[in-house]
Protein backbone atom coordinates (compact mmCIF):
# COMPACT_ATOMS: atom_id res chain seq x y z
CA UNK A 1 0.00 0.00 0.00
CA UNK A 2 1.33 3.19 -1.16
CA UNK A 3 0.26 6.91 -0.53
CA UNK A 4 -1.13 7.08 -3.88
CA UNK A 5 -3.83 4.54 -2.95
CA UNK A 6 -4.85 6.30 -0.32
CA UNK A 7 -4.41 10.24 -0.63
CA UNK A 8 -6.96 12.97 -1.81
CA UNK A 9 -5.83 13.36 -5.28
CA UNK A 10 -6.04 16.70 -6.89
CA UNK A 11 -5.76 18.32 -3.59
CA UNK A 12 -8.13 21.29 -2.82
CA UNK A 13 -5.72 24.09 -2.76
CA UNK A 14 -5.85 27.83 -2.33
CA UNK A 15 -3.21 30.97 -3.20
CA UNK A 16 -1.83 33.46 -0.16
CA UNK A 17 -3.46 36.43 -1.66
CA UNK A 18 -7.20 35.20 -0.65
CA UNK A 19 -8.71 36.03 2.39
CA UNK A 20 -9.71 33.71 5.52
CA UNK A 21 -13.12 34.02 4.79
CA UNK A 22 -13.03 32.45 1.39
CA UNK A 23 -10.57 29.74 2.68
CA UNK A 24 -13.00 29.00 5.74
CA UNK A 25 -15.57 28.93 3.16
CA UNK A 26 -13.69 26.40 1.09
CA UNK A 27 -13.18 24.22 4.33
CA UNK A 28 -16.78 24.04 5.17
CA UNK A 29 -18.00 23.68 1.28
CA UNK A 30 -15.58 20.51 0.68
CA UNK A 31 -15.81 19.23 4.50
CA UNK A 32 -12.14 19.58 5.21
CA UNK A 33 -9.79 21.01 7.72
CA UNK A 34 -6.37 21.74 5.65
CA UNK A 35 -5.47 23.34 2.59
CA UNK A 36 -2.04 23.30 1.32
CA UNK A 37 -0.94 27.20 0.02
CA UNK A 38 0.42 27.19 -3.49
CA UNK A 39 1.95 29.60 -5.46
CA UNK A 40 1.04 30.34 -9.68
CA UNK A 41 2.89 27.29 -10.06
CA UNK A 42 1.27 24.85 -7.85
CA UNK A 43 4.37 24.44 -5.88
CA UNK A 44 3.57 23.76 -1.93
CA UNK A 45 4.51 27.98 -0.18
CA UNK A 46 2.49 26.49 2.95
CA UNK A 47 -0.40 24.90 4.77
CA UNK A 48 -3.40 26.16 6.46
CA UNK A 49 -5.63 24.02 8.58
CA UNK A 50 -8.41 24.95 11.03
CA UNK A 51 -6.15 25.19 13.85
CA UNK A 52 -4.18 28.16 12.73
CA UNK A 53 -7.29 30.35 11.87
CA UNK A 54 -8.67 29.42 15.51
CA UNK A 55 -4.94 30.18 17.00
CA UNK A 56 -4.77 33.56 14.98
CA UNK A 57 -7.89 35.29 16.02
CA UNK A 58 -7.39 37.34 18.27
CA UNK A 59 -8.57 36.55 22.50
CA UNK A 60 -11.63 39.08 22.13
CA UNK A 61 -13.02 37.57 18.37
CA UNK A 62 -15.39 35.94 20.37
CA UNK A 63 -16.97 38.92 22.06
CA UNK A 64 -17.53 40.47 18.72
CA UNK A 65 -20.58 40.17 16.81
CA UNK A 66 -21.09 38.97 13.38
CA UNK A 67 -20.53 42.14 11.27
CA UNK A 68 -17.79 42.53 13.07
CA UNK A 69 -16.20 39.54 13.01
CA UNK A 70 -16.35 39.09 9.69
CA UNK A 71 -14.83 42.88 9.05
CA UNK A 72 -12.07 41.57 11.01
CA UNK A 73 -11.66 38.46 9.20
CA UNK A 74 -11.96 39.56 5.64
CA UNK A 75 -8.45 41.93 6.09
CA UNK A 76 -6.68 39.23 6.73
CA UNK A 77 -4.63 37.06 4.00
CA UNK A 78 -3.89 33.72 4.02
CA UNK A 79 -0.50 34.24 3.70
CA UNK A 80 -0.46 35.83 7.53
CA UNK A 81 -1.57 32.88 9.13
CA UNK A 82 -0.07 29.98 6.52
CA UNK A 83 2.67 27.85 8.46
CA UNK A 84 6.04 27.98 6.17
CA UNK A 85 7.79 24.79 7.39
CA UNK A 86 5.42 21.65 6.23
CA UNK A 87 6.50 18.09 5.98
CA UNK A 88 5.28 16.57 3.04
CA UNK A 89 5.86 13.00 1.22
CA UNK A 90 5.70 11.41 -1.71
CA UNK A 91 3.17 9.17 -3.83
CA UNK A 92 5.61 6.30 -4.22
CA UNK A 93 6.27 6.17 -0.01
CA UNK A 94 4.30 3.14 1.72
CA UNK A 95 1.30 4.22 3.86
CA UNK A 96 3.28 3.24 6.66
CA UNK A 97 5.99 5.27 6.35
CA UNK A 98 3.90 8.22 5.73
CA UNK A 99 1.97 7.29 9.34
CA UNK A 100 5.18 6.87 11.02
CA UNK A 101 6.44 10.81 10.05
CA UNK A 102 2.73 11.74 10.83
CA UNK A 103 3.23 10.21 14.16
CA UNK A 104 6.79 11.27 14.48
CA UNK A 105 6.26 15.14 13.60
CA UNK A 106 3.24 15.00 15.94
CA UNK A 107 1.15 16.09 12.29
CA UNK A 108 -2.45 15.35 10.99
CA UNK A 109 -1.30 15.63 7.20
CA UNK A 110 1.14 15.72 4.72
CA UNK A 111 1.22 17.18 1.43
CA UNK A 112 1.98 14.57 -1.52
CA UNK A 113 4.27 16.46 -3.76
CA UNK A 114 5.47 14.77 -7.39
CA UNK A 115 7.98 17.16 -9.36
CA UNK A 116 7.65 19.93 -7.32
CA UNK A 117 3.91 20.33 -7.27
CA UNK A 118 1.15 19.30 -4.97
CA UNK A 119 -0.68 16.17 -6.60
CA UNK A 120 -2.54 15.19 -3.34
CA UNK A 121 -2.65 14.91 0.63
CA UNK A 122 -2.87 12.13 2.80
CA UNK A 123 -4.47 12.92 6.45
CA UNK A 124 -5.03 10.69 9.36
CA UNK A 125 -8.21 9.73 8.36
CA UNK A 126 -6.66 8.64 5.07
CA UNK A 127 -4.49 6.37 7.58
CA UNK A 128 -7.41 5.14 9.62
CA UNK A 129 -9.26 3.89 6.13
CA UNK A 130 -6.51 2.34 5.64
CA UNK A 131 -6.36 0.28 8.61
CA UNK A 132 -9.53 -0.55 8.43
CA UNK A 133 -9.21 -2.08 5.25
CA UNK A 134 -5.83 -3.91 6.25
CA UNK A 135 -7.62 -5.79 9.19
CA UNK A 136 -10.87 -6.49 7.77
CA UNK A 137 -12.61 -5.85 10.17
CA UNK A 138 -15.92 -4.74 8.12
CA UNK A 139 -16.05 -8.42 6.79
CA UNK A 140 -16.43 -9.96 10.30
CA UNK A 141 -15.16 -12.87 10.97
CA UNK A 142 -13.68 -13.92 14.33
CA UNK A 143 -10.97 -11.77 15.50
CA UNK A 144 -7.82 -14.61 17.30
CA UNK A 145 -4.56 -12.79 19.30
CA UNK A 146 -2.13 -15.12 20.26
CA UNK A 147 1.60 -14.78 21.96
CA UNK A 148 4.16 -16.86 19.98
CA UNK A 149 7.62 -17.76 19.77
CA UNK A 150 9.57 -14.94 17.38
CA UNK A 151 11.03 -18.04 15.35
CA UNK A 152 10.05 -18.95 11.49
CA UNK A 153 7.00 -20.90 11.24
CA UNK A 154 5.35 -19.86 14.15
CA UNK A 155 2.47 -17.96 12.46
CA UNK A 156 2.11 -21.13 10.05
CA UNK A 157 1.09 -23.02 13.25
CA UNK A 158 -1.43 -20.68 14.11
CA UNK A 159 -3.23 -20.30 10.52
CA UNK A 160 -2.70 -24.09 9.95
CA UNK A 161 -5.36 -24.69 13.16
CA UNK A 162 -7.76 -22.17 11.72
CA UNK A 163 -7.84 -23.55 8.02
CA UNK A 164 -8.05 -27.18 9.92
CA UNK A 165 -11.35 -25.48 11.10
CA UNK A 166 -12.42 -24.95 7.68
CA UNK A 167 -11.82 -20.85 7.75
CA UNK A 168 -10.05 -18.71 5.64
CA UNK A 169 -7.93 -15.88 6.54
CA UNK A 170 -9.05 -12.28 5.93
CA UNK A 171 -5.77 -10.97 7.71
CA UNK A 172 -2.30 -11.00 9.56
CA UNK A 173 -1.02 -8.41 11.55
CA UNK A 174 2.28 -8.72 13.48
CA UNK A 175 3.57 -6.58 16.93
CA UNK A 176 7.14 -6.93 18.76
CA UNK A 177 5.57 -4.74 21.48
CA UNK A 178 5.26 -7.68 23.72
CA UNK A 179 6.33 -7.91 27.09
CA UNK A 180 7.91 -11.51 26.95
CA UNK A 181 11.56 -11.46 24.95
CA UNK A 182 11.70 -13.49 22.00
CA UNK A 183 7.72 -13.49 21.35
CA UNK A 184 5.97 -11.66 19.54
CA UNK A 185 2.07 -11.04 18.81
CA UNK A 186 -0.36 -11.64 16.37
CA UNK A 187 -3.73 -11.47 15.31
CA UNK A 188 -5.33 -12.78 12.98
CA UNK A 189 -8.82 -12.10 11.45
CA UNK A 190 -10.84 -15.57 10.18
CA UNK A 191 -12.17 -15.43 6.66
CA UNK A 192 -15.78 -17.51 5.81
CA UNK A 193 -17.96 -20.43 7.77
CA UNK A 194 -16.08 -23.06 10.29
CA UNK A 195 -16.17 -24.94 12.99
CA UNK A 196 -15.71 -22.35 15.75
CA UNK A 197 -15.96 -24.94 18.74
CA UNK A 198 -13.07 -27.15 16.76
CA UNK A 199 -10.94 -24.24 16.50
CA UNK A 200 -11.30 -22.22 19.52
CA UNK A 201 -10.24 -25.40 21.65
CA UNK A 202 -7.34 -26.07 19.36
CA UNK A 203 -6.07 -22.76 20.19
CA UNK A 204 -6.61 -22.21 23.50
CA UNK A 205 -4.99 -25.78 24.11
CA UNK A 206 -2.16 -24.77 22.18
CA UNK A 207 -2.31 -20.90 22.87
CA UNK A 208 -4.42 -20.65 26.67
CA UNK A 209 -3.93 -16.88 27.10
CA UNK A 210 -5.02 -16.37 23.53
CA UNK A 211 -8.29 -14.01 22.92
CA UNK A 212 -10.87 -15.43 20.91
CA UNK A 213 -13.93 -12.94 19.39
């Protein structure tokens, strides 16, 4: 899974020269929270999310009334309330990566650029989708977490007792963020009609602190 799969793609942009009013206005039209600043050329100059406008009012916008807060609003340009230093990544960088620099940075978006021009943006709702879709967890199925030896083969053992059962797999997902050294966990997400009974006792035989959904 790449960026490209998952990103907005054209990006809803706007220019420095317009005013907050007609980028909140864009924000509420196309239900979003960012918009990446962009000069003549489409090239990425800055971003502007929800959270700057809100941080760049001033402490007493929200004593004034209507007229007057949209008087106040209207002088101001984008470009005074942009931020300048963006991360951004790539279309050809795995969703993953992209989630870890989101994570890292402490960011809700980055920018896709491609030659020097904004072709898209991936958010962390982009990321969530993507997770969902990963797990399969909208296709049911029972949901197994087990604690096994971090040696070759291991997971085999696992699927091998739920295919015995007559299930497919939907999905495998892998953590080292387990508190026993040299195990690992994993959870995997059953696939079609079995014989539950069959392969929950197989499991918890083999596996007794695994969970079972």
């Amino acid at each position: 899974m790449f960026v490209k799969d998952w990103m907005t793609s054209p990006a809803i942009t706007i220019t420095k020269d317009k005013t907050l009013p007609e980028a909140v206005k864009i924000m509420r039209e196309k239900k979003i929270k960012r918009l990446p600043v962009v000069d003549e050329h489409n090239k990425l100059i800055g971003l502007l999310s929800d959270i700057e406008i809100q941080e760049y009012l001033p402490s007493e916008a929200t004593t004034l009334d209507a007229f007057e807060l949209g008087y106040l609003l209207s002088k101001i340009k984008v470009e005074k309330v942009m931020k300048t230093i963006v991360f951004t990544t790539r279309p050809d960088v795995s969703i993953e990566e992209a989630a870890m620099e989101m994570y890292d940075r402490s960011v809700s978006s980055l920018p896709v650029i491609e030659d020097d021009k904004v072709v898209g943006i991936i958010t962390e709702k982009d990321v969530f989708k993507e997770l969902i879709d990963i797990t399969g967890v909208r296709s049911g199925g029972h949901r197994i977490c087990v604690v096994i030896k971090d040696v070759a083969g291991s997971i085999k053992e696992v699927a091998d007792i739920i295919r015995d059962a007559g299930y497919g797999i939907e999905s495998t997902l892998s953590s080292h963020s387990c508190t026993k050294e040299g195990y690992r966990k994993v959870v995997l997400r059953t696939r079609g009609n079995g014989n539950f009974i069959k392969m929950k006792d197989e499991i918890l035989k083999n596996y007794p602190d695994a969970i079972i959904d």
